[in-house]
Each structure stands twice: as structure tokens, then as C-alpha cells.
Protein backbone atom coordinates (compact mmCIF):
# COMPACT_ATOMS: atom_id res chain seq x y z
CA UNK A 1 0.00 0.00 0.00
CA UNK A 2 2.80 2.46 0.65
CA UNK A 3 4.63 2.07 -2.86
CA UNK A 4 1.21 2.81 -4.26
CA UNK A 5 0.44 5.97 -2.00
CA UNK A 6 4.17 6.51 -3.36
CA UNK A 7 3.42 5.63 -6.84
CA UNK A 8 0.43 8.19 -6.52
CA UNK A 9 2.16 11.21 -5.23
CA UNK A 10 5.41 10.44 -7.92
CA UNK A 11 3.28 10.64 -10.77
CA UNK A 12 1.27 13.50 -9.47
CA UNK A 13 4.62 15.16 -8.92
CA UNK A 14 5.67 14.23 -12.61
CA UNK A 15 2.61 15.70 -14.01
CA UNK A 16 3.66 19.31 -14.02
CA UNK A 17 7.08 17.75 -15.74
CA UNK A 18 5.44 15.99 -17.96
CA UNK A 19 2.93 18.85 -19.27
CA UNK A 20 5.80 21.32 -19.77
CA UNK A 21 8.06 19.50 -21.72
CA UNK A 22 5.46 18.23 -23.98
CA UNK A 23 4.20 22.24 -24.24
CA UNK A 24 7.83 22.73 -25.05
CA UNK A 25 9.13 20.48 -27.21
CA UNK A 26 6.02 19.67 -29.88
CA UNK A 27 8.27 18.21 -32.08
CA UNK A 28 9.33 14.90 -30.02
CA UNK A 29 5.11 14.04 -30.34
CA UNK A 30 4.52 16.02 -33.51
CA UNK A 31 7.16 15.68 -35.75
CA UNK A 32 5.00 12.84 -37.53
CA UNK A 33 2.09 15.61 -39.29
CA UNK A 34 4.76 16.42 -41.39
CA UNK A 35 4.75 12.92 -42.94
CA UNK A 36 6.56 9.40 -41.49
CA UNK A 37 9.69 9.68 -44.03
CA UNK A 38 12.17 10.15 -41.41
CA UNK A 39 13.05 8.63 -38.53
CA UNK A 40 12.08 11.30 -36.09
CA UNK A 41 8.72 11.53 -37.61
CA UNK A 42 8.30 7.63 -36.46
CA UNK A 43 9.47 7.95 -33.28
CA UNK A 44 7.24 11.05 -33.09
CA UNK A 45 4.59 9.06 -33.96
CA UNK A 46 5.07 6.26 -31.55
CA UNK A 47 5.45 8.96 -28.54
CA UNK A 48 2.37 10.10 -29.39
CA UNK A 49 0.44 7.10 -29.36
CA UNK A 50 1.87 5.99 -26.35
CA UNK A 51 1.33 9.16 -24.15
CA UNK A 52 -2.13 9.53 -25.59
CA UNK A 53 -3.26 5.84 -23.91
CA UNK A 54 -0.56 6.21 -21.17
CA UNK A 55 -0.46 6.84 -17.06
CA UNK A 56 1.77 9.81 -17.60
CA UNK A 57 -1.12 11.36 -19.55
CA UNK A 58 -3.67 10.46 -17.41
CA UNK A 59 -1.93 12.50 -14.00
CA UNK A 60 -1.61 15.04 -16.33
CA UNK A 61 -5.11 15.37 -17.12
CA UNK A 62 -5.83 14.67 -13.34
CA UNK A 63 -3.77 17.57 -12.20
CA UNK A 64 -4.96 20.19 -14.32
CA UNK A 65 -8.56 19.29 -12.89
CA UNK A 66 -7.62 19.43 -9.79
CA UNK A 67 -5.41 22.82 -9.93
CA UNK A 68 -8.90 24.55 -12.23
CA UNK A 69 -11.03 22.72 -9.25
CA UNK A 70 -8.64 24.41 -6.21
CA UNK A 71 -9.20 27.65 -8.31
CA UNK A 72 -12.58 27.48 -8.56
CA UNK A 73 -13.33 27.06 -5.14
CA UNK A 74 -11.31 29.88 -4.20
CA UNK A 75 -13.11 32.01 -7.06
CA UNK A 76 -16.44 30.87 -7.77
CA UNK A 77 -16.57 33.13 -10.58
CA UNK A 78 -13.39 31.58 -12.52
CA UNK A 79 -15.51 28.15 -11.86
CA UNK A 80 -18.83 29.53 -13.58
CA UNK A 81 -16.78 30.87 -15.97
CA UNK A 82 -15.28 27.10 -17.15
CA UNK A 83 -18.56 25.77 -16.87
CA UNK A 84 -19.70 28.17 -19.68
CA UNK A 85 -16.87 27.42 -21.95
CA UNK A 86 -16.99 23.31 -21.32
CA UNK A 87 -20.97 23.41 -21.79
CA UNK A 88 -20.26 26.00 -24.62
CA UNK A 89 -18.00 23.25 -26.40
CA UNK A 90 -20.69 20.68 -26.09
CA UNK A 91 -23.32 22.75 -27.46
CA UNK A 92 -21.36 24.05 -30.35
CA UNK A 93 -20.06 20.67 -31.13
CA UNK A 94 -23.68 19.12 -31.01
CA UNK A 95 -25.39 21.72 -32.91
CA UNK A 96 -22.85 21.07 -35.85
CA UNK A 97 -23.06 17.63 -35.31
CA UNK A 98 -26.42 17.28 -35.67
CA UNK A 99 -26.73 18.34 -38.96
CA UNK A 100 -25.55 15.03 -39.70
CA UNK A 101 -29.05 13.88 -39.40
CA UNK A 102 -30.22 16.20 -42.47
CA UNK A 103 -27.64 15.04 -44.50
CA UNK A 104 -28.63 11.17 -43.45
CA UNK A 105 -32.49 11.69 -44.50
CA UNK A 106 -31.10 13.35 -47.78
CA UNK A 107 -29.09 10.82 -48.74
CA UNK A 108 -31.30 8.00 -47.94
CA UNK A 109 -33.63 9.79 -50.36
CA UNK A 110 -30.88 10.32 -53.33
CA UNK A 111 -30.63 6.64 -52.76
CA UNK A 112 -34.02 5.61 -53.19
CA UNK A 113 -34.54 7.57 -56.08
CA UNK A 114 -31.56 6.52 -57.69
CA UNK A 115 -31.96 2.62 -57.35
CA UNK A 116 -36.06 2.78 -57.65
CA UNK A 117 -36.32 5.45 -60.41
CA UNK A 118 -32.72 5.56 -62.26
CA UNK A 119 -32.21 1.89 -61.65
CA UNK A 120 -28.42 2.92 -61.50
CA UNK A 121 -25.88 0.74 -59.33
CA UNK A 122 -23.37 4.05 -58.52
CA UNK A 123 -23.83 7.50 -57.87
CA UNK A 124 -21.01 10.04 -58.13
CA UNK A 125 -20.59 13.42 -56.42
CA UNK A 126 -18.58 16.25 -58.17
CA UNK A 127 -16.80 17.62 -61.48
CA UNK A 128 -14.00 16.17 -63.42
CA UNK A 129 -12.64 13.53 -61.22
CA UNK A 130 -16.15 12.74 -59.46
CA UNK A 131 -16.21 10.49 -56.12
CA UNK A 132 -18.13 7.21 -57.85
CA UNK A 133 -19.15 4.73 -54.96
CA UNK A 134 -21.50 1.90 -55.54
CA UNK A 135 -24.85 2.80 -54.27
CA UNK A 136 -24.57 -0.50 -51.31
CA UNK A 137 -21.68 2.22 -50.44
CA UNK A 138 -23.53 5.15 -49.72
CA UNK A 139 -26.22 3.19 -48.09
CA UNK A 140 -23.97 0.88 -45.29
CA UNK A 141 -22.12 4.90 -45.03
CA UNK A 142 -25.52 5.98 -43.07
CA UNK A 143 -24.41 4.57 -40.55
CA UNK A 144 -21.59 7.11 -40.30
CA UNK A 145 -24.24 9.75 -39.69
CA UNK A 146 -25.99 8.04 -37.39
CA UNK A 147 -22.93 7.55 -35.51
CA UNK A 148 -21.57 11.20 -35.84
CA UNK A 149 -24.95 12.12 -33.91
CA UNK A 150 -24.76 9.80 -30.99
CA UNK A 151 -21.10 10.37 -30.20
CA UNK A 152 -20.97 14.05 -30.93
CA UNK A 153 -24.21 15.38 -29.63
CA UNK A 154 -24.19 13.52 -26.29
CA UNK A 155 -22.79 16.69 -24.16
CA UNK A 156 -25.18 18.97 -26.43
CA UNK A 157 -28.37 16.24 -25.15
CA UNK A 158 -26.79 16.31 -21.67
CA UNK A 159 -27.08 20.17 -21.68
CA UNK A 160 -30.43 20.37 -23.16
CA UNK A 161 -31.85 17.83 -20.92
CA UNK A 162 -32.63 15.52 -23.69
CA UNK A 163 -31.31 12.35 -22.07
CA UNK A 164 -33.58 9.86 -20.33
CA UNK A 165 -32.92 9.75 -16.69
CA UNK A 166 -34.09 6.87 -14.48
CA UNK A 167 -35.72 8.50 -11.37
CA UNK A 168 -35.67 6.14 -7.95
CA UNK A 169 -35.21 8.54 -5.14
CA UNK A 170 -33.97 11.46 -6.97
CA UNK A 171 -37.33 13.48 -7.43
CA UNK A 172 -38.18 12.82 -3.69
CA UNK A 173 -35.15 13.95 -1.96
CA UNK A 174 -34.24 18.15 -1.01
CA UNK A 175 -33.07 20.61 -3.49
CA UNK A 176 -28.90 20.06 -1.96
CA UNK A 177 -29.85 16.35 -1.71
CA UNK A 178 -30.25 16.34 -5.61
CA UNK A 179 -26.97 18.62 -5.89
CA UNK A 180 -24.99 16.17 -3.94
CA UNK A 181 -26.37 13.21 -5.76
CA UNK A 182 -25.37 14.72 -9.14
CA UNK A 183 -21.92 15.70 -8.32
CA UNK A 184 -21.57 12.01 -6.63
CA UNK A 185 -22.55 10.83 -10.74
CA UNK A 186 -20.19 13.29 -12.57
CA UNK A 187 -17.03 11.97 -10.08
CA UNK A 188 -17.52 8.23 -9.73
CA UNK A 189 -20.00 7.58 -12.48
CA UNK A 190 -19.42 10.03 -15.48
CA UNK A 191 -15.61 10.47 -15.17
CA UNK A 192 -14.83 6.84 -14.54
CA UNK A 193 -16.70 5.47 -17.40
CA UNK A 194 -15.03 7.77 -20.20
CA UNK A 195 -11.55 7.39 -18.56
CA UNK A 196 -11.54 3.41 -18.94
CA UNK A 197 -13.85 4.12 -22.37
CA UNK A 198 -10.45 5.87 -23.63
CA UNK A 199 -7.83 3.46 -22.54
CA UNK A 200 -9.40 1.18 -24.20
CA UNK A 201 -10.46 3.00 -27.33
CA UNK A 202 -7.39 4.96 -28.01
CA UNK A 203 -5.36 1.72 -28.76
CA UNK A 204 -7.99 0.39 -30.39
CA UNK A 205 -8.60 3.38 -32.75
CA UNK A 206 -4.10 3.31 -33.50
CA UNK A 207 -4.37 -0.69 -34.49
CA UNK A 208 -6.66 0.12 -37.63
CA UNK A 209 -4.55 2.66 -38.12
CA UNK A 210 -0.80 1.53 -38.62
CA UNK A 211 1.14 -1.02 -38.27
CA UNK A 212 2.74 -2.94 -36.76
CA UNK A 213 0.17 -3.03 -33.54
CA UNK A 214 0.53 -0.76 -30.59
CA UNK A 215 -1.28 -2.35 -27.58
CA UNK A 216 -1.60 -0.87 -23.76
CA UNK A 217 0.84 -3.31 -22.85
CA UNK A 218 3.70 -1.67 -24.67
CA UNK A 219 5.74 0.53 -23.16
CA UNK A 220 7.60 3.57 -24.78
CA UNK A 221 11.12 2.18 -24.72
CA UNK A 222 10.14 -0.65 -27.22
CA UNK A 223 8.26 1.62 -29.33
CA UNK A 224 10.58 4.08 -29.80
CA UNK A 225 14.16 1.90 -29.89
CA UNK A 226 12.64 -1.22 -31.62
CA UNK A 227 8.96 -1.11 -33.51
CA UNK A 228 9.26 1.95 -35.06
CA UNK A 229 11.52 0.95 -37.29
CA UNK A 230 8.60 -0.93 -39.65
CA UNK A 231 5.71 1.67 -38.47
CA UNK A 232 3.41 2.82 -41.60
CA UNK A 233 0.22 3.49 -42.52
CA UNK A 234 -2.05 0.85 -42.18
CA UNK A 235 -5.47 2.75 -42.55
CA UNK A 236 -8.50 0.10 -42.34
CA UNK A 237 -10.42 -0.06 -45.00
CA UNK A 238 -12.41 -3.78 -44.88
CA UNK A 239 -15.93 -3.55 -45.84
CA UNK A 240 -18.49 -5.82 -44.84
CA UNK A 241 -19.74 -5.88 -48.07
CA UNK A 242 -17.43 -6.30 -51.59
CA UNK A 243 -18.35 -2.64 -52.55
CA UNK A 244 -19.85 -1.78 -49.25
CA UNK A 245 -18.88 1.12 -46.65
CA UNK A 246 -14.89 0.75 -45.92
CA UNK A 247 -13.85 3.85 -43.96
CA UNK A 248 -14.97 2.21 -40.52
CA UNK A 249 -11.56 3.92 -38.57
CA UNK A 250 -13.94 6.33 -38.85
CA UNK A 251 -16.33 5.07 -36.40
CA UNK A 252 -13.36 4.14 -33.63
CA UNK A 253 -11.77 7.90 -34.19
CA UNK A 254 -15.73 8.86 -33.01
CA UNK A 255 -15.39 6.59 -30.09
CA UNK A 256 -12.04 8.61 -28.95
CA UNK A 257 -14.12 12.18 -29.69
CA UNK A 258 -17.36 10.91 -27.65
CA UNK A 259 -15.28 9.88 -24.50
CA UNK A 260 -13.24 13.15 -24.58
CA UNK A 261 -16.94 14.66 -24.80
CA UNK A 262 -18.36 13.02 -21.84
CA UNK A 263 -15.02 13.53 -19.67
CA UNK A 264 -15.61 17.12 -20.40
CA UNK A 265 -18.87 17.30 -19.23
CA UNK A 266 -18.72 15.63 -16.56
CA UNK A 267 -16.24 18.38 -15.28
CA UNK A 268 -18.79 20.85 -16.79
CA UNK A 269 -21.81 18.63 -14.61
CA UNK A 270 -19.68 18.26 -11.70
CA UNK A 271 -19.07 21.76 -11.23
CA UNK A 272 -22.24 23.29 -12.26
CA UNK A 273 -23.87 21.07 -9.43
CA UNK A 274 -21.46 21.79 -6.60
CA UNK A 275 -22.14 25.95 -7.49
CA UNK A 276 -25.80 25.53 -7.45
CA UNK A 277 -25.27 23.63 -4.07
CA UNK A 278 -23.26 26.25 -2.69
CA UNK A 279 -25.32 29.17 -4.02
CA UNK A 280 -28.70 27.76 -3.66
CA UNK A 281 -32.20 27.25 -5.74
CA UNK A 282 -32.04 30.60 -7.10
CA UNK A 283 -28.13 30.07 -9.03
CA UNK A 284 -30.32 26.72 -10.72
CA UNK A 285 -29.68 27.04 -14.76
CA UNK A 286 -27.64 29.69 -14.32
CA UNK A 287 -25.45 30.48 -17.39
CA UNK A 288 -27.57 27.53 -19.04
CA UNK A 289 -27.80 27.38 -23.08
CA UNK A 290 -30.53 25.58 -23.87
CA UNK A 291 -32.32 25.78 -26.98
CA UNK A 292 -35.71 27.15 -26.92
CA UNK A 293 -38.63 26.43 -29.85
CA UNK A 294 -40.66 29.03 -31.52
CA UNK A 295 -44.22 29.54 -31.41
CA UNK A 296 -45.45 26.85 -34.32
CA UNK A 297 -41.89 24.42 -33.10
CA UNK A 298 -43.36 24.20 -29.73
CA UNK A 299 -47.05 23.17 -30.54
CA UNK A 300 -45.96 20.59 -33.42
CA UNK A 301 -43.96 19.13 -30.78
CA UNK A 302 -46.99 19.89 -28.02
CA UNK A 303 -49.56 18.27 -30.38
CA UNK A 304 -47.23 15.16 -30.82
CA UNK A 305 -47.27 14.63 -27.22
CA UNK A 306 -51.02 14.55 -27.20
CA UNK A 307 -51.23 12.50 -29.74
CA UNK A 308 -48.85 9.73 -27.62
């Protein structure tokens, strides 16, 4: 137990090391944007994959919540202030994101008409050099839209209340009851989750990605003295279909966005609840962006309620 307490507080230590000479030497984990022709570039590349799934990274992140957490109870203002700009990222994020959905019922009708009416097998986009995909292409790609809403809207749903809650005891309990309840979620629940979520999916993302595989269980020394000397691109692109939808790294690169998402507002949650605790009903949905319908939105969506 004491070389863990000890392996604690040396990492914590190594944090502030750790974020500094990253901040100030971008090329030993960024040299690879450039291209992988040179050997830097691979061992660039190989840093970067490893600190991105690593401990190191992880008491990094830790700290800098805890130092903007320490501020923010000394300034409640400075704390408001990052709940604004981490619910501001969800909502902007979302609100592009869910375009996605347009584009999905538009191409699902381009589809339709173009198998049912044109009785083509391909459909091509653009001039000159026009992207041709078979039409069992564009139709498994849906998916991708589907996918872009659920992992890039889920702060903007969070925010707008849009996410279905399962109510035991929470409705029946006091006003700081419900307060300390949510803050309990956004620490052991919320953070937890999309912690282990990225661990897990960062690797996984990096395997369809290059090669040879990069697994958790590496560590850096090997990477960067012995496997990056056959690193290259290995971008997936397996179908489950002969001229299906091949671009799923797209899907796992989502994963990594939707966890970094949810860590984010859970901080956002976390602190929004302890400040409405501390301040009291009348601080409830303070600074809160929600979307709000217009006259004819709101009795559609009234009369659709009815009708359920």
C-alpha cells in the first residue's frame, strides 16, 4: 500500500514535468504531421500514441482538474466561468453535429430515387474527377451519420436535458440532496466510465490505423528503440460488403471524440452542481444554453405529445 500511496504522489509530482516539456518540445510528439519519411517523424509518432493511452497522460489530465477545481473554489466566478466554456463546447459541437441527421435523411432519399427510379448501381458526387461509390456504399455509409450524432451530440443532449434519466429517489429527496447526488454521478459515475472508455479506445482506434500493432501493454522504450523501425500506414479499409462502406476507422476515431466529450462534461456537470449547491435554488440554470422552440416548433412538438 505504501509504494502505491508513493506511486500516486510520484506521478502527481511528474505531471507538471510531464505537461511542460510536452508544451515545449512539440516536435518529439509532432514531428510525424509532417509525414513518417524520417526517422524522427516515427518515433514522433510512436510517442504520441503511447502518451495519448498512457499513465503519464492520465496525471496530467488529473492535475490540471484538480489545480482549475482548487481555483474554482477559491473564485467561484473563474468556476462559472469554465462551466460556460466546457458546456459552450458541447453545445457548439452538437449543434454542428447534428446536422448530420439532415444530410442522413437526404441521402437516404438520393438513394431511393436513384436505385427505384434511375435503376443505377453508382452515384457520383462532383466535377471532373467525381467520387463514384456503388450505391450499397452510400447506403452501409448511413451509418456514419448516425454515428456522428450519438457520439458528438451527447454533451449537447446532456445540456439540453434531452437524455432519459431513471428516477428512484432522486425526485423525492431536497433541493442540496439532488446537488450532492449529481456531483456524486459526474465523479464516480461520469468520469470513470469515459476514462476506462479511452484506454481502451485509443489503442484500439491506432491498431486500424498503422502497423505494426501498438497495444496498452507496450511501453515507450520498445516503441521508440525497436517497432518503429517498420511503423506505416495501415489505414482500415475492410468492408463488410465487396463494394460496401470501408472507412470504418472512422467510427473508432468517433469513439475517442465521444469519450473526450463526456469527460468534459462531466467536469462541466460536476461543477455546475457543486455551485448551485453552494449558491442555492435561485443560481439553478444559471449560465444555461438551452435551446428554446418558436411559437409553431413548440405546438408541433406539443400536439405530438397529445397524440402519444
Amino acid at each position: 500500500m505504501v509504494d502505491g500511496i508513493g506511486w500516486f504522489f510520484q506521478n502527481l509530482a511528474f505531471a507538471f514535468y510531464n505537461f511542460f516539456y510536452a508544451v515545449s518540445n512539440p516536435g518529439s510528439w509532432l514531428a510525424w504531421l509532417g509525414g513518417l519519411g524520417t526517422e524522427e517523424a516515427k518515433q514522433s509518432l510512436m510517442r504520441f500514441i503511447y502518451y495519448g493511452g498512457s499513465v503519464e497522460f492520465f496525471f496530467v489530465v488529473f492535475v490540471a482538474f484538480l489545480v482549475l477545481t482548487l481555483i474554482g473554489f477559491w473564485n467561484n466566478n473563474i468556476m462559472w466561468g469554465s462551466v460556460r466554456v466546457f458546456e459552450g463546447i458541447g453545445n457548439t459541437v452538437g449543434r454542428l453535429a447534428a446536422w448530420a441527421g439532415l444530410l442522413m435523411v437526404l441521402q437516404q432519399i438520393m438513394i431511393v430515387f436513384v436505385q427505384r427510379i434511375f435503376a443505377s448501381a453508382q452515384i457520383s458526387l462532383g466535377f471532373g474527377l467525381p467520387f463514384a461509390k456503388d450505391v450499397s456504399w452510400w447506403a452501409e455509409e448511413l451509418k456514419l451519420y448516425n454515428a456522428i450524432v450519438v457520439c458528438l451530440c451527447v454533451s449537447y443532449t446532456f445540456i439540453q436535458g434531452g437524455h432519459v434519466r431513471v428516477d428512484l429517489v432522486y425526485s423525492a429527496v431536497s433541493y442540496r440532496t439532488k446537488k450532492i447526488i449529481d456531483m456524486f454521478g459526474a465523479l464516480v459515475l461520469m468520469m470513470p466510465a469515459a476514462v476506462l472508455t479511452w484506454m481502451y479506445g485509443w489503442f484500439f482506434l491506432w491498431r486500424h490505423l498503422t502497423t505494426p500493432k501498438v497495444s496498452a501493454s507496450d511501453d515507450l522504450e520498445r516503441l521508440v528503440t525497436a517497432k518503429w523501425r517498420a511503423l506505416r500506414w495501415n489505414v482500415e479499409t475492410i468492408g463488410f460488403s465487396p463494394n460496401g462502406f470501408n472507412a470504418y476507422f472512422l467510427f473508432k476515431i468517433l469513439l475517442v471524440l465521444f469519450t473526450a466529450l463526456v469527460f468534459i462534461q462531466a467536469i462541466a456537470f460536476f461543477y455546475r452542481s457543486y455551485l448551485e449547491w453552494k449558491e442555492g435554488p435561485e443560481s439553478e440554470d444559471k449560465y444555461l444554453d438551452r435551446d428554446v422552440l418558436g411559437d409553431d416548433e413548440a405546438e408541433l412538438v406539443h400536439a405530438i405529445e397529445e397524440h402519444h
